[in-house]
C-alpha atoms as a PDB file:
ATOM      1  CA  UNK A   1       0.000   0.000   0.000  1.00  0.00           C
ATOM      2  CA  UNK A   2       2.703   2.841   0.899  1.00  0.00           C
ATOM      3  CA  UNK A   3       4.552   1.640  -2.663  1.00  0.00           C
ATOM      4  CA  UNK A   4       1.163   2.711  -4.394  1.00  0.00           C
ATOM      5  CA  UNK A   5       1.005   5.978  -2.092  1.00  0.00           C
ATOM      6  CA  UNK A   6       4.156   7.059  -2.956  1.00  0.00           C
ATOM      7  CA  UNK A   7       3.632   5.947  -7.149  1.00  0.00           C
ATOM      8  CA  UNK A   8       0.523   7.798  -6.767  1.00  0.00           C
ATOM      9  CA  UNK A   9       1.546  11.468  -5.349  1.00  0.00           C
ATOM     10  CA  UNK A  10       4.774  10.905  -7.864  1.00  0.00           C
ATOM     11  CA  UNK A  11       2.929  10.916 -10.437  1.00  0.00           C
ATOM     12  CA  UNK A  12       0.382  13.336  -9.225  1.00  0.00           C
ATOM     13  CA  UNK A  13       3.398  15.887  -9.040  1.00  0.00           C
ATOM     14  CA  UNK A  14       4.505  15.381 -12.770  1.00  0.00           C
ATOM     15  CA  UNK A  15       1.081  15.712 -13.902  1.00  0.00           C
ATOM     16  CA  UNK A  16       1.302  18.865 -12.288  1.00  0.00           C
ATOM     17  CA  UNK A  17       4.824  20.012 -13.277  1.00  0.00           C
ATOM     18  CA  UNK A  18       3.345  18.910 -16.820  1.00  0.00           C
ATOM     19  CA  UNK A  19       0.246  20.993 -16.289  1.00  0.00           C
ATOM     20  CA  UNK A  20       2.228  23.894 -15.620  1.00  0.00           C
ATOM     21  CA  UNK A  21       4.378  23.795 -18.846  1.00  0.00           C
ATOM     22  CA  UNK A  22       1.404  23.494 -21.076  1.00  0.00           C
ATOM     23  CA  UNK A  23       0.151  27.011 -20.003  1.00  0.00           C
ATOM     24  CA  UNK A  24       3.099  28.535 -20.748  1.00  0.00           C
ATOM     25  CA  UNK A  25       3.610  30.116 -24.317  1.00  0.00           C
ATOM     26  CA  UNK A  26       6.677  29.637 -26.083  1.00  0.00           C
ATOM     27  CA  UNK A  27       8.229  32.362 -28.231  1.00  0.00           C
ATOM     28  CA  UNK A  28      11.258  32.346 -30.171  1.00  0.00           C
ATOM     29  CA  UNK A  29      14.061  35.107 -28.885  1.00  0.00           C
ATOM     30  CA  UNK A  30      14.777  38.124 -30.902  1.00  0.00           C
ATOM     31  CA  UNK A  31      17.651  40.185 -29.947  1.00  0.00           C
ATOM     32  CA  UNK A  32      16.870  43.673 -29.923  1.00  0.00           C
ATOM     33  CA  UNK A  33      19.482  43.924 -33.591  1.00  0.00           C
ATOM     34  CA  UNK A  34      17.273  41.956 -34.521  1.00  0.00           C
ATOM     35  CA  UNK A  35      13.779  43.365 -34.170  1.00  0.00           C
ATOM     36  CA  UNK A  36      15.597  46.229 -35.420  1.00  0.00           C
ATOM     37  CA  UNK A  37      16.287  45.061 -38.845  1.00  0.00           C
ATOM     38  CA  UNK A  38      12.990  43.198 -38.903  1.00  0.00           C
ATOM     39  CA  UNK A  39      10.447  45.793 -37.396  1.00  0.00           C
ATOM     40  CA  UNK A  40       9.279  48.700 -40.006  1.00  0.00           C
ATOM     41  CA  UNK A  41       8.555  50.883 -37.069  1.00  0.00           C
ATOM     42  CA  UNK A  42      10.556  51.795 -33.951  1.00  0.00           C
ATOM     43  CA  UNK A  43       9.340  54.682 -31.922  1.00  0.00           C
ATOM     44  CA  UNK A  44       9.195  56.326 -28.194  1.00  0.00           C
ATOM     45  CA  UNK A  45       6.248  57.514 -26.631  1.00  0.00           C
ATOM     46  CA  UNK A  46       3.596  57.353 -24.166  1.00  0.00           C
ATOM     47  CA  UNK A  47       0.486  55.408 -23.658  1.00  0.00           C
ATOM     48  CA  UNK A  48      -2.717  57.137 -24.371  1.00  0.00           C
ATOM     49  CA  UNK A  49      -5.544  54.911 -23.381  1.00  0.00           C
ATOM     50  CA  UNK A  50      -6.214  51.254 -23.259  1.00  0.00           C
ATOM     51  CA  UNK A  51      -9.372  49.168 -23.961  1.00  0.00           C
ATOM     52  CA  UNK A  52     -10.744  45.735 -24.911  1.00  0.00           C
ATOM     53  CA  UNK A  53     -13.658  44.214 -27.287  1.00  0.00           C
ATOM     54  CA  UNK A  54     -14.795  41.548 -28.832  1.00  0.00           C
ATOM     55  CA  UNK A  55     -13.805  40.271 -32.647  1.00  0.00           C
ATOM     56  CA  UNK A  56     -16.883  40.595 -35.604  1.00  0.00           C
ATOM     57  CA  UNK A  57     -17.670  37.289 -34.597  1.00  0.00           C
ATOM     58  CA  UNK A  58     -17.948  37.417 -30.783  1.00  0.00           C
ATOM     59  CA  UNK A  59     -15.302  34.424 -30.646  1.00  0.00           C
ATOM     60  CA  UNK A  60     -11.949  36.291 -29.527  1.00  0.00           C
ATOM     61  CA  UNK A  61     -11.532  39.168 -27.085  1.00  0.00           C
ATOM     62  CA  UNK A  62      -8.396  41.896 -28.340  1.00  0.00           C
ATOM     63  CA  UNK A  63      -7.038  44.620 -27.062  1.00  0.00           C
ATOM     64  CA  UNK A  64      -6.414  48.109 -28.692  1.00  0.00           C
ATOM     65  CA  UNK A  65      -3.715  50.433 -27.025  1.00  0.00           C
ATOM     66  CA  UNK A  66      -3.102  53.958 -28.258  1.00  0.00           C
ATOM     67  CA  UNK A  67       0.402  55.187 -28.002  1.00  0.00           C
ATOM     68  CA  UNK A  68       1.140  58.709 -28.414  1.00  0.00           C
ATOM     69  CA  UNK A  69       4.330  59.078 -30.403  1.00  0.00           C
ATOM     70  CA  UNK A  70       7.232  61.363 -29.130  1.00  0.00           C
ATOM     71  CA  UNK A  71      10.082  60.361 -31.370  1.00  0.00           C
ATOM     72  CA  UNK A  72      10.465  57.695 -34.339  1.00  0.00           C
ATOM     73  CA  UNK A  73      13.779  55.764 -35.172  1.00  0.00           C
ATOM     74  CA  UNK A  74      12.591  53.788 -37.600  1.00  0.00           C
ATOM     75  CA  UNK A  75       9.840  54.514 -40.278  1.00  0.00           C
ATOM     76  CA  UNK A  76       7.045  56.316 -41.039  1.00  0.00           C
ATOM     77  CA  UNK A  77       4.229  56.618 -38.416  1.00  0.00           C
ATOM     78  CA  UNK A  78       1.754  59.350 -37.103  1.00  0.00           C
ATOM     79  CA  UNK A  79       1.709  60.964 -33.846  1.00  0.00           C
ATOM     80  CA  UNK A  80      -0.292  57.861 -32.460  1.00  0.00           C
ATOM     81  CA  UNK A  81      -0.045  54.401 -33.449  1.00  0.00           C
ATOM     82  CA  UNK A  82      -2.432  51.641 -32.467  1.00  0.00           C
ATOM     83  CA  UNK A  83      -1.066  48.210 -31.157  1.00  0.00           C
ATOM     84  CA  UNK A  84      -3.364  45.099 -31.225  1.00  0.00           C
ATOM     85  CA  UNK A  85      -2.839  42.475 -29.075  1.00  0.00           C
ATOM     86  CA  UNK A  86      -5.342  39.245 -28.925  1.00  0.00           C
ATOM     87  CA  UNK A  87      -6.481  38.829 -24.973  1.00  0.00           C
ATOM     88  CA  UNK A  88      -8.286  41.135 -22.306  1.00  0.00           C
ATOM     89  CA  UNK A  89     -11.618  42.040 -20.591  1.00  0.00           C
ATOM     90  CA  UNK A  90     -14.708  42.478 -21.716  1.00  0.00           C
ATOM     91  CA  UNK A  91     -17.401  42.451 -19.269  1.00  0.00           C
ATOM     92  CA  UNK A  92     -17.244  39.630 -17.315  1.00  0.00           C
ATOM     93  CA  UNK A  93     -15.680  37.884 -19.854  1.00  0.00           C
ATOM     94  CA  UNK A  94     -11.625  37.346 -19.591  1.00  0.00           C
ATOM     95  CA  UNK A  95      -9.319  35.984 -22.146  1.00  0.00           C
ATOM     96  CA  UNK A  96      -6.447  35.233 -20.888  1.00  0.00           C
ATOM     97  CA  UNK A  97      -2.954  34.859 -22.629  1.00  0.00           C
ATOM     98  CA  UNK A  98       0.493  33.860 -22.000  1.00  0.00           C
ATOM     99  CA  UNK A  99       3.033  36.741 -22.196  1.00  0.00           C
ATOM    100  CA  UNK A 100       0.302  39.067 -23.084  1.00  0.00           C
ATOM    101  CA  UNK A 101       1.368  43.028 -22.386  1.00  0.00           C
ATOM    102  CA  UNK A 102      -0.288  45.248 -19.684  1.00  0.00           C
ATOM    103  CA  UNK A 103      -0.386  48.876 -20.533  1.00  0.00           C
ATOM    104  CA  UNK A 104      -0.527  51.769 -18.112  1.00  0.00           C
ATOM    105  CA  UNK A 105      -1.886  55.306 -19.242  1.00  0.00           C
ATOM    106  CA  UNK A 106       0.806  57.499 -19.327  1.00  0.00           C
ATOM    107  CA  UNK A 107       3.666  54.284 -18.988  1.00  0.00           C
ATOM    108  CA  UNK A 108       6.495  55.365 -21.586  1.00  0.00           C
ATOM    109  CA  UNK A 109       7.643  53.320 -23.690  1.00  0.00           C
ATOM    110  CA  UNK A 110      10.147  52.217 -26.501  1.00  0.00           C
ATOM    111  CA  UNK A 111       8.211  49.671 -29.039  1.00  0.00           C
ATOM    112  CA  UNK A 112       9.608  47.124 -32.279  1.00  0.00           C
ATOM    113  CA  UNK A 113       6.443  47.089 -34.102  1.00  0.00           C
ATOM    114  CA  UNK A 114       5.269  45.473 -37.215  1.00  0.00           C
ATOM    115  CA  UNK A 115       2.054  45.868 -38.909  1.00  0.00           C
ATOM    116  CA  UNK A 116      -0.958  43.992 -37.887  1.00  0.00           C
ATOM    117  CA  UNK A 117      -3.701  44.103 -40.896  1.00  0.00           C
ATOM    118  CA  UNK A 118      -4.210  47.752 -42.372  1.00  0.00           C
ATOM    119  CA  UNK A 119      -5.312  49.133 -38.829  1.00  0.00           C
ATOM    120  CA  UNK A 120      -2.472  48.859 -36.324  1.00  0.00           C
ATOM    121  CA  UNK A 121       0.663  47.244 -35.220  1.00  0.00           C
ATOM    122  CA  UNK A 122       1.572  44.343 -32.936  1.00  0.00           C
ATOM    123  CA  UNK A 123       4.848  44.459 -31.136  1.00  0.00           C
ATOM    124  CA  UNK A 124       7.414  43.121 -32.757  1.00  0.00           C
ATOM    125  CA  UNK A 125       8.552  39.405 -31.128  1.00  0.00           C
ATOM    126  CA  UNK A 126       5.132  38.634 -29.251  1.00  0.00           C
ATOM    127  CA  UNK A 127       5.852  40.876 -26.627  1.00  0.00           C
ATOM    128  CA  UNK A 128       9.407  41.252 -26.686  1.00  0.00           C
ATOM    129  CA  UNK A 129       9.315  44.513 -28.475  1.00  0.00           C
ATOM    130  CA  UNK A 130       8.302  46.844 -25.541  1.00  0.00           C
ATOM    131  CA  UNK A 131      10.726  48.273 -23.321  1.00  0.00           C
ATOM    132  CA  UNK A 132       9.491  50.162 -20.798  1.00  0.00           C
ATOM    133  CA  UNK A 133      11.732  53.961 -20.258  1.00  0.00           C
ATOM    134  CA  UNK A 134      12.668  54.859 -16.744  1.00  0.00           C
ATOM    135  CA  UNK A 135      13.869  58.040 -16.191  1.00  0.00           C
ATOM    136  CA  UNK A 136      16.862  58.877 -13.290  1.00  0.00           C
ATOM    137  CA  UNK A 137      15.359  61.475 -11.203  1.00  0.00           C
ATOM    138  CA  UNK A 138      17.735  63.903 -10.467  1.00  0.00           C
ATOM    139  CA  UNK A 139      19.023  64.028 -14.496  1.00  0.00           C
ATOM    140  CA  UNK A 140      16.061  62.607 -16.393  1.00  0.00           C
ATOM    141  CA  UNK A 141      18.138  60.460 -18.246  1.00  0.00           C
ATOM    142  CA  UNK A 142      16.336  58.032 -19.756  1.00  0.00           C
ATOM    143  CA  UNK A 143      17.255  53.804 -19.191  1.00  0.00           C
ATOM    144  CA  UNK A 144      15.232  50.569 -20.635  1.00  0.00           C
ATOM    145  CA  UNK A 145      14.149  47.371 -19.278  1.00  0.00           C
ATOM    146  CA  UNK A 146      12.258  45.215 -20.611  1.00  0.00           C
ATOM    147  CA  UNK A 147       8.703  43.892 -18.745  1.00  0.00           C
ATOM    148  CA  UNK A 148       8.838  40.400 -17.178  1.00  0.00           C
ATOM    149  CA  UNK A 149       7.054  38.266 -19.228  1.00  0.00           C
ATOM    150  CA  UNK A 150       4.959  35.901 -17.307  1.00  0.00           C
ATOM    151  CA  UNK A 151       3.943  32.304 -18.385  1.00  0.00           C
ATOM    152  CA  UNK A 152       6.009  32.653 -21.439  1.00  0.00           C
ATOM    153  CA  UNK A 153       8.690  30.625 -22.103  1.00  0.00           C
ATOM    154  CA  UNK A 154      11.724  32.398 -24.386  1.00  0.00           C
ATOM    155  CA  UNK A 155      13.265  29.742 -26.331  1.00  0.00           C
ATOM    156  CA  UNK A 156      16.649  30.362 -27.746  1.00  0.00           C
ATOM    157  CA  UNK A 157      17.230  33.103 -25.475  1.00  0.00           C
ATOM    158  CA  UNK A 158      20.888  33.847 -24.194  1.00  0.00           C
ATOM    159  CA  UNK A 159      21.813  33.185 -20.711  1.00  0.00           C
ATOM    160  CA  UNK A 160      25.543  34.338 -20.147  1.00  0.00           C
ATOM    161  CA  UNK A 161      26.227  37.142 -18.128  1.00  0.00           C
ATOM    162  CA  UNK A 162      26.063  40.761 -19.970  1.00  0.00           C
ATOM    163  CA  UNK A 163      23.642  38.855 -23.092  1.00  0.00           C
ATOM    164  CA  UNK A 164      21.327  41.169 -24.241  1.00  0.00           C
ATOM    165  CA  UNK A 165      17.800  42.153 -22.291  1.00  0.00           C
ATOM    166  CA  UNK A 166      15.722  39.540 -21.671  1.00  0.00           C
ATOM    167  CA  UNK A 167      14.579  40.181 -18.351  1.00  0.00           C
ATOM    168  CA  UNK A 168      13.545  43.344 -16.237  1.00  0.00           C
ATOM    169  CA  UNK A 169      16.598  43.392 -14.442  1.00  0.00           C
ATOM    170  CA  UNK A 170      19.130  44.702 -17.614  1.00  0.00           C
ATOM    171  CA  UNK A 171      18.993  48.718 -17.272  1.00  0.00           C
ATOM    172  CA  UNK A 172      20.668  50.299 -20.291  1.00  0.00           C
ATOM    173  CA  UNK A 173      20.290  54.272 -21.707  1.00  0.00           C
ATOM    174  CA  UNK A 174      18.133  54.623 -24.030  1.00  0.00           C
ATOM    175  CA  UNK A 175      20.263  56.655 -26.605  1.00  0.00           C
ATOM    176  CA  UNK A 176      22.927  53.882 -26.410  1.00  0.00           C
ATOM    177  CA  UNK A 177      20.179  51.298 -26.729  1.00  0.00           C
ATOM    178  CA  UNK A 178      19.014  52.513 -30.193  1.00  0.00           C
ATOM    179  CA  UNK A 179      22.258  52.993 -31.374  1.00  0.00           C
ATOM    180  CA  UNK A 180      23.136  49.004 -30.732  1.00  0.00           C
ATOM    181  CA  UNK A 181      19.303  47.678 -31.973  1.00  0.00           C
ATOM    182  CA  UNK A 182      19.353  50.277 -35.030  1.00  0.00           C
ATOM    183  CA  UNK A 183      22.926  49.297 -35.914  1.00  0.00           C
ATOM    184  CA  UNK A 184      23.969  53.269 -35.888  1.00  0.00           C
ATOM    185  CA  UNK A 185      27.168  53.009 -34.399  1.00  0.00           C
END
């Protein structure tokens, strides 16, 4: 009986460990050169508002967020662009996904983006592309980091000491930033 207990709660807790790799989303890394070659639009701002809503059909819940645009590296955009990103809140109703972005009104921001039908953008990478801008208070320099991104999985990624930015934790300046992702050096 106790060599059936202990089978048992084994496998109990690697159906579990198994459970909790299936909600996970897996994205492949892109290094910041390379979201800057790839992305047609690289630009610093703030965000404007946020909101969700349901698809034509009623069978996918997205999320609009308006960025108002400060400065563009890369391409042409307007003085807002609109990111799309598929999850949010509607109602009651949640939909939920992996490594989706939260947005805060008035949160600046660096974004990769690419285009996302003829409306809008997504950013570049899944969610890679956003770097959020933190400012040192007594110069108002301006540093990135990039937002942890929960439940996702980043395969590929590099792990030595110094790599680029994959987690919250790397602050770099912003102006030395672009130069590296934009290849302007």
């Amino acid at each position: 009986m106790k060599r059936f207990s202990s089978i048992f709660c084994v496998t109990l807790l690697v159906l579990a460990a198994a459970a909790s790799l299936v909600q996970a989303t897996q994205i492949l890394y892109q290094s910041p050169k390379q979201m800057g070659r790839e992305s047609p639009l690289v630009v610093k701002g703030k965000v404007a508002t946020s909101r969700s809503f349901w698809n034509e059909k009623r069978t996918k819940i997205f999320t609009e967020t308006f960025v108002d645009v400060d400065e563009t590296y890369k391409g042409t955009g307007g003085s807002t662009v609109r990111i799309i990103q598929i999850g949010g809140v509607v109602g009651n109703v949640r939909m939920h996904v992996h490594g989706a972005l939260s947005w805060r009104p008035g949160e600046e921001v660096l974004l990769f983006l690419e285009p996302y039908g003829t409306e809008g953008y997504r950013v570049s990478g899944f969610s890679q592309g956003k770097f959020e801008i933190e400012r040192d208070p007594k110069t108002g320099e301006a540093f990135i980091t990039r937002p942890a991104l929960e439940g996702v999985e980043v395969l590929g990624a590099p792990v030595r000491e110094g790599a680029a930015p994959v987690s919250r934790t790397v602050k770099i300046r912003l102006d030395q930033f672009i130069e590296e992702a934009l290849n302007r050096r």
